[in-house]
PDB file of N, CA and C in Angstrom:
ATOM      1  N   UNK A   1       0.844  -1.190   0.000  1.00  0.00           N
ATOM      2  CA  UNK A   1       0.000   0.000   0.000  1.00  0.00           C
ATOM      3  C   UNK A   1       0.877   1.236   0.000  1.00  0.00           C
ATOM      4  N   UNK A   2       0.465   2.381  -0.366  1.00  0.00           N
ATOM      5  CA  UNK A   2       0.821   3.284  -0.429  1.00  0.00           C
ATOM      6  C   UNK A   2      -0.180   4.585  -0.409  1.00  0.00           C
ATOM      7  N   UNK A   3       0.943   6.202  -0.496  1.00  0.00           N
ATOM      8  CA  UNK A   3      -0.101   7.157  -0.347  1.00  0.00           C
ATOM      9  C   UNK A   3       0.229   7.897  -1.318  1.00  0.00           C
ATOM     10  N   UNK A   4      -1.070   8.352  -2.036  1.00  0.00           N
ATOM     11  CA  UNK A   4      -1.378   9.588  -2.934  1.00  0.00           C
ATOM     12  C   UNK A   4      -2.116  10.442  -2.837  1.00  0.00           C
ATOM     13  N   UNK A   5      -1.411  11.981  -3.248  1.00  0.00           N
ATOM     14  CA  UNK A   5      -2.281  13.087  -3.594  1.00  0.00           C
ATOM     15  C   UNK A   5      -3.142  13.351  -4.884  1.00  0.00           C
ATOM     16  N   UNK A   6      -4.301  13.375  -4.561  1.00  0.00           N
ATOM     17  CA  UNK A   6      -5.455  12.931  -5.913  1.00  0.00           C
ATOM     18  C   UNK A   6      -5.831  14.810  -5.848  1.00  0.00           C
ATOM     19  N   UNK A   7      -5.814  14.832  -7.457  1.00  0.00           N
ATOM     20  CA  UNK A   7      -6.184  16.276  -7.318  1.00  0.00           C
ATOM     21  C   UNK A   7      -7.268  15.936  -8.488  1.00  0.00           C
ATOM     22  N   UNK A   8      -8.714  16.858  -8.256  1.00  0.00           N
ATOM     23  CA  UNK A   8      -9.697  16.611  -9.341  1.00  0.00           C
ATOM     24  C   UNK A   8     -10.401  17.454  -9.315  1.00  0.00           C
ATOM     25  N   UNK A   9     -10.345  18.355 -10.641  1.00  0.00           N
ATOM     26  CA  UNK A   9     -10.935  19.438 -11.037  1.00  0.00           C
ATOM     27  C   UNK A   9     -12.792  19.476 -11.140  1.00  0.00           C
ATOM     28  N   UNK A  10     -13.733  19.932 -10.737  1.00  0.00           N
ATOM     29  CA  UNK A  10     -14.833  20.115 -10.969  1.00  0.00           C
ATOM     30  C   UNK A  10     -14.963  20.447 -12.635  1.00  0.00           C
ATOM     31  N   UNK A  11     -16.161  20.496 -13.192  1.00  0.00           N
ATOM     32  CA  UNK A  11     -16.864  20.419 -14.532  1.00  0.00           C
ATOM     33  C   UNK A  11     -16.631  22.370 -14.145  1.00  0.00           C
ATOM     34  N   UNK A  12     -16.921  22.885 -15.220  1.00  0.00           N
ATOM     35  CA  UNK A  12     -16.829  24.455 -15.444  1.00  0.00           C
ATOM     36  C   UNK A  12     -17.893  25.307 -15.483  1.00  0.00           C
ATOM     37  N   UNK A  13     -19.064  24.301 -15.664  1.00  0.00           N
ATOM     38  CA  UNK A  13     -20.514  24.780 -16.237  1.00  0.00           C
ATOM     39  C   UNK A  13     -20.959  25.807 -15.160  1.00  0.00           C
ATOM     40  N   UNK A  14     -21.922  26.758 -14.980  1.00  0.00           N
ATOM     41  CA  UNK A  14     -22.235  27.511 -13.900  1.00  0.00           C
ATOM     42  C   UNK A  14     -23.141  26.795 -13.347  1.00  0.00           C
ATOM     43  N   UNK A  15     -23.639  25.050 -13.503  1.00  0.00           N
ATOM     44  CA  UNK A  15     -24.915  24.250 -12.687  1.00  0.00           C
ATOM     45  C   UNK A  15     -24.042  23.605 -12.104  1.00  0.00           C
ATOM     46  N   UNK A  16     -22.511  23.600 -11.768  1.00  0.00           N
ATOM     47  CA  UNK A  16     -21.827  22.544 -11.608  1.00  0.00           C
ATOM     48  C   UNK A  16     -22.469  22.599  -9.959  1.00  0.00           C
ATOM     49  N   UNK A  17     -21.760  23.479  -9.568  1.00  0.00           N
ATOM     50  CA  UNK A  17     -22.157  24.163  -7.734  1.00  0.00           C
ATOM     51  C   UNK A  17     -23.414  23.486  -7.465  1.00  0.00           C
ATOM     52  N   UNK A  18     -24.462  23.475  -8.218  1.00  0.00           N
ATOM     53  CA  UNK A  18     -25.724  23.161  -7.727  1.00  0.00           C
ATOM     54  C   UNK A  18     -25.708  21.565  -7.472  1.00  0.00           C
ATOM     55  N   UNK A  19     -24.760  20.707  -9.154  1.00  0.00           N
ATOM     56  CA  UNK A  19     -25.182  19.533  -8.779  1.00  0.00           C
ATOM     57  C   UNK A  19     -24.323  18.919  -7.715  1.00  0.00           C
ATOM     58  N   UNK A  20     -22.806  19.939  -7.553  1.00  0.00           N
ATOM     59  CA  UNK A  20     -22.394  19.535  -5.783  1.00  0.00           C
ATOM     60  C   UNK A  20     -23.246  19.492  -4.922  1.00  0.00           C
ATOM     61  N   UNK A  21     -23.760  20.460  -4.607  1.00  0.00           N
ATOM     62  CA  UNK A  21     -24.758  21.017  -3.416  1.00  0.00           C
ATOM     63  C   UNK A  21     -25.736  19.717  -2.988  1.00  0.00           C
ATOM     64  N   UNK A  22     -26.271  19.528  -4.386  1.00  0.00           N
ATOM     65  CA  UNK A  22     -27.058  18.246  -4.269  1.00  0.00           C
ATOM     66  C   UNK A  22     -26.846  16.936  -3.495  1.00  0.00           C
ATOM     67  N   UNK A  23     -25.770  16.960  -3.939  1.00  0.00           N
ATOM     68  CA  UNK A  23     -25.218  15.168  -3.632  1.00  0.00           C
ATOM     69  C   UNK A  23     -24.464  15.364  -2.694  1.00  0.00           C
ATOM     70  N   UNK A  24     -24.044  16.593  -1.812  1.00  0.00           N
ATOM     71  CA  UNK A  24     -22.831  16.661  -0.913  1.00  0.00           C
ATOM     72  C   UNK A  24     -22.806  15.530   0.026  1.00  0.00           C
ATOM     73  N   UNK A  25     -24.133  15.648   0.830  1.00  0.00           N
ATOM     74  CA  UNK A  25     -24.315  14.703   1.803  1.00  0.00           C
ATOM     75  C   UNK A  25     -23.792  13.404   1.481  1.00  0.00           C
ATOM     76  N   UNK A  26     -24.600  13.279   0.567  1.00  0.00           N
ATOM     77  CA  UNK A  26     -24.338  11.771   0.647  1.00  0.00           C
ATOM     78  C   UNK A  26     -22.791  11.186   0.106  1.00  0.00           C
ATOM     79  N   UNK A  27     -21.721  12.239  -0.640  1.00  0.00           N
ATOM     80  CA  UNK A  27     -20.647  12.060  -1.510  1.00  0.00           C
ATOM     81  C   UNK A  27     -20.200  12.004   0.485  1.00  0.00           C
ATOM     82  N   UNK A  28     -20.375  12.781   1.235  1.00  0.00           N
ATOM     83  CA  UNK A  28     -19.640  12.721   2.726  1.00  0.00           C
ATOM     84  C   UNK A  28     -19.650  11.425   3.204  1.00  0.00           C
ATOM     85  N   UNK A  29     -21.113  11.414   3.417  1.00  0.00           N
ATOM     86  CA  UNK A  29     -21.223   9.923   3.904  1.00  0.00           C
ATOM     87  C   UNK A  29     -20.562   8.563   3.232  1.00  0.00           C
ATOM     88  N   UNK A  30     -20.434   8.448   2.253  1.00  0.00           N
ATOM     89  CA  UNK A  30     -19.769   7.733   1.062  1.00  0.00           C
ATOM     90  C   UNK A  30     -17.799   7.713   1.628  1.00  0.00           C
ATOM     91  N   UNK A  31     -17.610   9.101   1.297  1.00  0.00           N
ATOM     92  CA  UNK A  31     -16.207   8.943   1.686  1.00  0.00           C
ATOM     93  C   UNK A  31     -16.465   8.776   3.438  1.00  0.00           C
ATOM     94  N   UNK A  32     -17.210   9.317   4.013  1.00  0.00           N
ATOM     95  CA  UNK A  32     -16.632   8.681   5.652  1.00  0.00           C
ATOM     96  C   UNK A  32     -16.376   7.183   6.120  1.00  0.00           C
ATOM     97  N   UNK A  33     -17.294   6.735   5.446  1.00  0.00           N
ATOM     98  CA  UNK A  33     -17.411   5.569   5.104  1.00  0.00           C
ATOM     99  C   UNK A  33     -16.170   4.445   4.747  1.00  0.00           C
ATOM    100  N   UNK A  34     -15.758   4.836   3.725  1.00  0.00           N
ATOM    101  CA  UNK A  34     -14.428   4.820   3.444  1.00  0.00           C
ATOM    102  C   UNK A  34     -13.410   4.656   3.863  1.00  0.00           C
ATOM    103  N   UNK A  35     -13.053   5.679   4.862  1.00  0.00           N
ATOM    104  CA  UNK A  35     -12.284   6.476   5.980  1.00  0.00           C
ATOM    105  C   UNK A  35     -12.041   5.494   7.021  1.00  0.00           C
ATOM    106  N   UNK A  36     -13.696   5.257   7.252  1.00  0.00           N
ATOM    107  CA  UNK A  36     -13.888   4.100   8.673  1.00  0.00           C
ATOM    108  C   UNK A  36     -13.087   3.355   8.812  1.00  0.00           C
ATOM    109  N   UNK A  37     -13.275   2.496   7.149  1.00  0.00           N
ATOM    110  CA  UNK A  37     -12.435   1.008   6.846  1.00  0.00           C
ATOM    111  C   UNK A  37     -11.403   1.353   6.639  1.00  0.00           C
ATOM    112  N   UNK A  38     -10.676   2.480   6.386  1.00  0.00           N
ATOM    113  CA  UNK A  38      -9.413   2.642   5.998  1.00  0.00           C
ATOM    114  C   UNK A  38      -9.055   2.315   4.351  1.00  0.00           C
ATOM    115  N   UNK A  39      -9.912   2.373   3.808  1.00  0.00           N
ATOM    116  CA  UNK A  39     -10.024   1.862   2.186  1.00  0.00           C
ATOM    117  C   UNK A  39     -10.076   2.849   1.533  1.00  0.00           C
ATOM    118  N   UNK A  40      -8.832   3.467   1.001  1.00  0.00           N
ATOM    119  CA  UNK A  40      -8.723   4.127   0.023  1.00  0.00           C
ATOM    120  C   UNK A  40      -8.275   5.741   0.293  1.00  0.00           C
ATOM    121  N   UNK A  41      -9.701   6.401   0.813  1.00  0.00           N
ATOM    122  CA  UNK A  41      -9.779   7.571   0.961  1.00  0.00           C
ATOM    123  C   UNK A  41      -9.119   8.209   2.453  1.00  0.00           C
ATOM    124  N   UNK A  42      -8.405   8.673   2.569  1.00  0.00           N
ATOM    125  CA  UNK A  42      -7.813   8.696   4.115  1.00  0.00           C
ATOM    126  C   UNK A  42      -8.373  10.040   4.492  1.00  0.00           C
ATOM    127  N   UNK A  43      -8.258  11.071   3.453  1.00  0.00           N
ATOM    128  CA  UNK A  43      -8.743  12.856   3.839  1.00  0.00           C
ATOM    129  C   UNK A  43      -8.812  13.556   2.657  1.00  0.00           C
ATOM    130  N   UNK A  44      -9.900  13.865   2.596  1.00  0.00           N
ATOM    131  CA  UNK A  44     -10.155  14.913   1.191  1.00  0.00           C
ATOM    132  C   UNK A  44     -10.615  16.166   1.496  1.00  0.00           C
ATOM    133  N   UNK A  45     -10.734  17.487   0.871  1.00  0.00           N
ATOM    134  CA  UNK A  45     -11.467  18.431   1.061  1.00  0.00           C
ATOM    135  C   UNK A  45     -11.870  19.235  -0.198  1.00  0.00           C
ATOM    136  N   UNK A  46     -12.760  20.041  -0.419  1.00  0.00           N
ATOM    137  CA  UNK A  46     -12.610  20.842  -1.529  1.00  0.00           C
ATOM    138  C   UNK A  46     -11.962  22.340  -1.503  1.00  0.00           C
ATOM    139  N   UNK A  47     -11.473  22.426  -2.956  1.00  0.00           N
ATOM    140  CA  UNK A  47     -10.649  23.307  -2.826  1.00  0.00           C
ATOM    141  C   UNK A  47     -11.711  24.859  -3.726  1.00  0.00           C
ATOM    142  N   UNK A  48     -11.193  26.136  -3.370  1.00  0.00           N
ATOM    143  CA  UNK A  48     -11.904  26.845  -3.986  1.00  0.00           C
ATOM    144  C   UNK A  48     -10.947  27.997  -4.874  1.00  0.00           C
ATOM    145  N   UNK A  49     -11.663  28.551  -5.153  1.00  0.00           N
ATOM    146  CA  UNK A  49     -10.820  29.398  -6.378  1.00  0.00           C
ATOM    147  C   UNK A  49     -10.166  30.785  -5.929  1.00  0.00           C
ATOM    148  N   UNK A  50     -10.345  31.145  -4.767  1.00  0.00           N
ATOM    149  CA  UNK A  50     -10.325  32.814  -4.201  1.00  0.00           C
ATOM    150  C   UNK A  50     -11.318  33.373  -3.800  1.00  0.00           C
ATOM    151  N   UNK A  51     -12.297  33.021  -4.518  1.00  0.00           N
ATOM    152  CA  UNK A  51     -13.483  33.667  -4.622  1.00  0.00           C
ATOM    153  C   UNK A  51     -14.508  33.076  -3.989  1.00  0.00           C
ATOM    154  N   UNK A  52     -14.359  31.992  -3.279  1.00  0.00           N
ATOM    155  CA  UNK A  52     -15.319  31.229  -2.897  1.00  0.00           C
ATOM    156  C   UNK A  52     -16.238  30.229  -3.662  1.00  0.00           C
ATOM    157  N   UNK A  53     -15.857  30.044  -4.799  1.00  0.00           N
ATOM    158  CA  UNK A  53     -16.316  29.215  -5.510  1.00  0.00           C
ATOM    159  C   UNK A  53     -15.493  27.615  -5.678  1.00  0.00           C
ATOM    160  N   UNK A  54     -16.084  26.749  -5.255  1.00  0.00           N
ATOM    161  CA  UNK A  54     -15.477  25.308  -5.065  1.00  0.00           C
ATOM    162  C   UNK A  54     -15.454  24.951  -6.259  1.00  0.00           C
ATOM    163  N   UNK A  55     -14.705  24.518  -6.829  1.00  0.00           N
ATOM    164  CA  UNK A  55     -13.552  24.051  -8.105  1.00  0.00           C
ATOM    165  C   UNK A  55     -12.815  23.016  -8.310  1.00  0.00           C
ATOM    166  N   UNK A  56     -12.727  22.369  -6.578  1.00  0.00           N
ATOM    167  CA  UNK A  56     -11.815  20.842  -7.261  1.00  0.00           C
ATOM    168  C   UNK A  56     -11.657  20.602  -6.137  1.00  0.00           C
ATOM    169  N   UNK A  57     -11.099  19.272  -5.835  1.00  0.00           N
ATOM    170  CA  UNK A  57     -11.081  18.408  -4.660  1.00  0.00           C
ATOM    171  C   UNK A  57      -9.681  18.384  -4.327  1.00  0.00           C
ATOM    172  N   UNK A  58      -9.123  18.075  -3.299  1.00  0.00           N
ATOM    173  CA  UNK A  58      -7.904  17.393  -3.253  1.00  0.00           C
ATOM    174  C   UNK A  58      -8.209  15.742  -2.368  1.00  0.00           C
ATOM    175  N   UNK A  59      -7.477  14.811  -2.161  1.00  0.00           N
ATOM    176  CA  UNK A  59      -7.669  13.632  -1.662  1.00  0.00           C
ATOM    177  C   UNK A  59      -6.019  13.061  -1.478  1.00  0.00           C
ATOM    178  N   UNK A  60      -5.891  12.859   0.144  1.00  0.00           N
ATOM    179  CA  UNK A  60      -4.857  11.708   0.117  1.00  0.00           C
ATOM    180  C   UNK A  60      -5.792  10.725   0.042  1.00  0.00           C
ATOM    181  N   UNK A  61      -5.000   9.775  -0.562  1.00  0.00           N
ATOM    182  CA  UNK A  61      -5.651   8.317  -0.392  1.00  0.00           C
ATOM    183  C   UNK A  61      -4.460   7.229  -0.076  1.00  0.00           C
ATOM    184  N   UNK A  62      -5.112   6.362   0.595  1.00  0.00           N
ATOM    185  CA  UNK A  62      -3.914   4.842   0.435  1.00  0.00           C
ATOM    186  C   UNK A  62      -4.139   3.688  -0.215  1.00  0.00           C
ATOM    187  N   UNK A  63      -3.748   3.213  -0.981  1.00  0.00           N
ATOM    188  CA  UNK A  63      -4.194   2.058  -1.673  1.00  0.00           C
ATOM    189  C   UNK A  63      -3.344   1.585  -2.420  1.00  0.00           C
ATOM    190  N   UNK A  64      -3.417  -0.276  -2.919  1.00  0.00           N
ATOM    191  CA  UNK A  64      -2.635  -0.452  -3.747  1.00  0.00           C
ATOM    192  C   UNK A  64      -1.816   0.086  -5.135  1.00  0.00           C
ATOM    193  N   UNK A  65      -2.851   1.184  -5.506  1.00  0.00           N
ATOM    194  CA  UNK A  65      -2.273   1.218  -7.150  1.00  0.00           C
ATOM    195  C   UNK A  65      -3.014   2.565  -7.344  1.00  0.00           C
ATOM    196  N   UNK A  66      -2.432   3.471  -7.981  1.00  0.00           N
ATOM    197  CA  UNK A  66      -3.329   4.387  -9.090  1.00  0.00           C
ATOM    198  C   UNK A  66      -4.771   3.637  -9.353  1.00  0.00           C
ATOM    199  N   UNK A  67      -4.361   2.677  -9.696  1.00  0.00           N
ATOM    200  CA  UNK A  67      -5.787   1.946 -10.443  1.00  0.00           C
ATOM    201  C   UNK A  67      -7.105   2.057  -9.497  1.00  0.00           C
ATOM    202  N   UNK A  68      -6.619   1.100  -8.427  1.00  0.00           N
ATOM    203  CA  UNK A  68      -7.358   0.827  -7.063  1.00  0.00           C
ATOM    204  C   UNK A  68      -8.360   2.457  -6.544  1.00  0.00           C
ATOM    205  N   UNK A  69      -7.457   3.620  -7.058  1.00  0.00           N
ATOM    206  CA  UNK A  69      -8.134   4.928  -6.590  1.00  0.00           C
ATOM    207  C   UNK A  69      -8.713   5.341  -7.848  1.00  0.00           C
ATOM    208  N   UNK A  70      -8.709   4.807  -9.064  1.00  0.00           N
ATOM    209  CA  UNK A  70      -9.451   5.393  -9.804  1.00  0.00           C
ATOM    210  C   UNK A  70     -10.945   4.659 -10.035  1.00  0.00           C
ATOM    211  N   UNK A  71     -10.772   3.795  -9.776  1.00  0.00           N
ATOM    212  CA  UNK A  71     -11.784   2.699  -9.914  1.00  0.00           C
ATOM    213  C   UNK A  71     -12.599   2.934  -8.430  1.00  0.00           C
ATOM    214  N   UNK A  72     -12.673   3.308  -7.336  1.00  0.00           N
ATOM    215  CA  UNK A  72     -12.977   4.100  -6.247  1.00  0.00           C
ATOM    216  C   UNK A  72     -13.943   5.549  -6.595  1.00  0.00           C
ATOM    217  N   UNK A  73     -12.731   6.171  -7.542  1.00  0.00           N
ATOM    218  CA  UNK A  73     -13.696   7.732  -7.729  1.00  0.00           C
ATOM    219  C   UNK A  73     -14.439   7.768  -8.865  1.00  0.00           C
ATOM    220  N   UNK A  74     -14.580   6.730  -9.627  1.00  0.00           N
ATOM    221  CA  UNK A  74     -15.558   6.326 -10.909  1.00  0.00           C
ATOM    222  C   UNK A  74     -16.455   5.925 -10.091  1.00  0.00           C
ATOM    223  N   UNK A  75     -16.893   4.905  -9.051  1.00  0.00           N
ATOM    224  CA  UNK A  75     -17.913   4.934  -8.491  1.00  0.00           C
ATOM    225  C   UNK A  75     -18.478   6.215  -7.647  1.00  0.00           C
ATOM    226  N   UNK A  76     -17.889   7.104  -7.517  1.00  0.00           N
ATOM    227  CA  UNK A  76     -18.261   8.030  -6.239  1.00  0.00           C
ATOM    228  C   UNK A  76     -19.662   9.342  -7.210  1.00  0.00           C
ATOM    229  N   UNK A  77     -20.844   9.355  -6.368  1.00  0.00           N
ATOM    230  CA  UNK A  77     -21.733  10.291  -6.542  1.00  0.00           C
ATOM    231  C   UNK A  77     -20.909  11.821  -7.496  1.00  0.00           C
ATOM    232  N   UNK A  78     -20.001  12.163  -7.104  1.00  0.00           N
ATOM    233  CA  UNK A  78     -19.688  13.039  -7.656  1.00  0.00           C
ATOM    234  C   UNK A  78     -19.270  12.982  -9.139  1.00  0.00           C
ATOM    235  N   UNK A  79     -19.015  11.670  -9.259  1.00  0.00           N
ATOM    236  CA  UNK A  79     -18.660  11.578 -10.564  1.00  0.00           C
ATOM    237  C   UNK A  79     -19.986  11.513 -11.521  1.00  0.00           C
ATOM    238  N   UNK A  80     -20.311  10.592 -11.144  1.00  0.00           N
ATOM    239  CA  UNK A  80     -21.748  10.154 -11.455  1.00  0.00           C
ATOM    240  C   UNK A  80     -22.667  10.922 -11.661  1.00  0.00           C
ATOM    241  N   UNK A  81     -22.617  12.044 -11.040  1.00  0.00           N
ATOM    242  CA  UNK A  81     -23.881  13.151 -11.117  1.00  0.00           C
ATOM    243  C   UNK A  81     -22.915  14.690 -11.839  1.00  0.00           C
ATOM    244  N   UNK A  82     -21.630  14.352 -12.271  1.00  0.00           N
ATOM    245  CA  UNK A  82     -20.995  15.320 -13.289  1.00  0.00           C
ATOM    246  C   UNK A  82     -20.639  16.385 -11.927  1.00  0.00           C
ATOM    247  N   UNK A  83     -20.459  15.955 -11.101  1.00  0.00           N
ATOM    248  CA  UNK A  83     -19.300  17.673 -10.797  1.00  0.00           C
ATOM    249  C   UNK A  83     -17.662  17.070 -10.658  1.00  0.00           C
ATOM    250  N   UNK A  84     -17.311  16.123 -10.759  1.00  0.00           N
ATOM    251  CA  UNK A  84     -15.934  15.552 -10.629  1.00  0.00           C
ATOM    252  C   UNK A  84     -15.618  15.727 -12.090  1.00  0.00           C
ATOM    253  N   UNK A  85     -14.849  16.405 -12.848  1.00  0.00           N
ATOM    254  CA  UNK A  85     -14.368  16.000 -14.523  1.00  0.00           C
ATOM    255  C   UNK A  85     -13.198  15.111 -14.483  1.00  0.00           C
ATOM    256  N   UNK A  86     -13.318  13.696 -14.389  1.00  0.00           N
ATOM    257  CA  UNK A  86     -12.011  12.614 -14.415  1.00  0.00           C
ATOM    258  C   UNK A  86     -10.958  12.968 -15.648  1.00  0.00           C
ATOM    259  N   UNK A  87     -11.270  14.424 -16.472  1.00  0.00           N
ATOM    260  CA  UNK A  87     -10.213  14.113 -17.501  1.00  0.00           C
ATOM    261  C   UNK A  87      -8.987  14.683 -16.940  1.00  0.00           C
ATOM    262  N   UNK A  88      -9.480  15.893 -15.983  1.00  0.00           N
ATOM    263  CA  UNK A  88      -8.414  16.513 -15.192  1.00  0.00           C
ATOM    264  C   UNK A  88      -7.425  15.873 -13.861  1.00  0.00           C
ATOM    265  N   UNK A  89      -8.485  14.711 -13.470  1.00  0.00           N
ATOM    266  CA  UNK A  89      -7.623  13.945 -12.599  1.00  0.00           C
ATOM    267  C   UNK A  89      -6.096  13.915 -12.485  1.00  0.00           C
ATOM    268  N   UNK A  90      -5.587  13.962 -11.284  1.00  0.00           N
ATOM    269  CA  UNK A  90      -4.051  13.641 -11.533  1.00  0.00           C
ATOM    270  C   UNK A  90      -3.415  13.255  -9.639  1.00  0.00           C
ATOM    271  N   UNK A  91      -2.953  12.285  -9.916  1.00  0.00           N
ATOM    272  CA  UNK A  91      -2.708  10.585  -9.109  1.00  0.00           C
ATOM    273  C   UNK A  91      -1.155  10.979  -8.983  1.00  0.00           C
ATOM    274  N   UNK A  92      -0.811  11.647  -7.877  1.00  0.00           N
ATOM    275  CA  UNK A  92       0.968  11.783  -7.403  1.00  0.00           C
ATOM    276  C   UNK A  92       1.486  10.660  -6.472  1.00  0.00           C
ATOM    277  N   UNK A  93       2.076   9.488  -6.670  1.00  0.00           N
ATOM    278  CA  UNK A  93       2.588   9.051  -5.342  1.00  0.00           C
ATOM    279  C   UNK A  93       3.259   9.908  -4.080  1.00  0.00           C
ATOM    280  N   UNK A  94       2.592   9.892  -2.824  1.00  0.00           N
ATOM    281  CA  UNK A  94       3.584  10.498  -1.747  1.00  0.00           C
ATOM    282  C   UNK A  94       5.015   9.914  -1.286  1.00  0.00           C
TER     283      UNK A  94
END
């Protein structure tokens, strides 16, 4: 196992905020979840632009592989409901 800094840009659209807003809860509960078991997600937060506008995530995670964390945030609400854009993703080993 190991640890990475996951950085992931939000979608650009001006509905993006809303369809965060939407799903926050449950994207929390999802990663706390996570957290509990020690699987994957260790601490994430969102990041904002200056302005107060939330724009992208950051995430340590621990897990076997790049893979193991991408296959993790393809399932996660945020992706799923379009405010995560996976093209911007980017997976640093610590």
């Amino acid at each position: 196992m190991g640890e990475y800094l996951v950085l992931v840009r939000d979608f650009t659209d001006a509905d993006c905020i809303n369809r965060r807003m939407q799903v926050r809860e449950k994207h929390l509960d999802n990663a706390r979840a996570l957290m509990r078991k020690g699987h994957v997600i260790n601490i994430g937060g969102a990041l904002g632009d200056g302005d107060g506008k939330l724009v992208a995530s950051a995430l340590v995670c621990i897990a076997d592989s790049e893979e193991q964390i991408k296959e993790v945030l393809e399932s996660d609400i945020y992706v799923k409901n379009n405010v995560w854009d996976l093209s911007t993703l980017r997976i640093s080993k610590l």
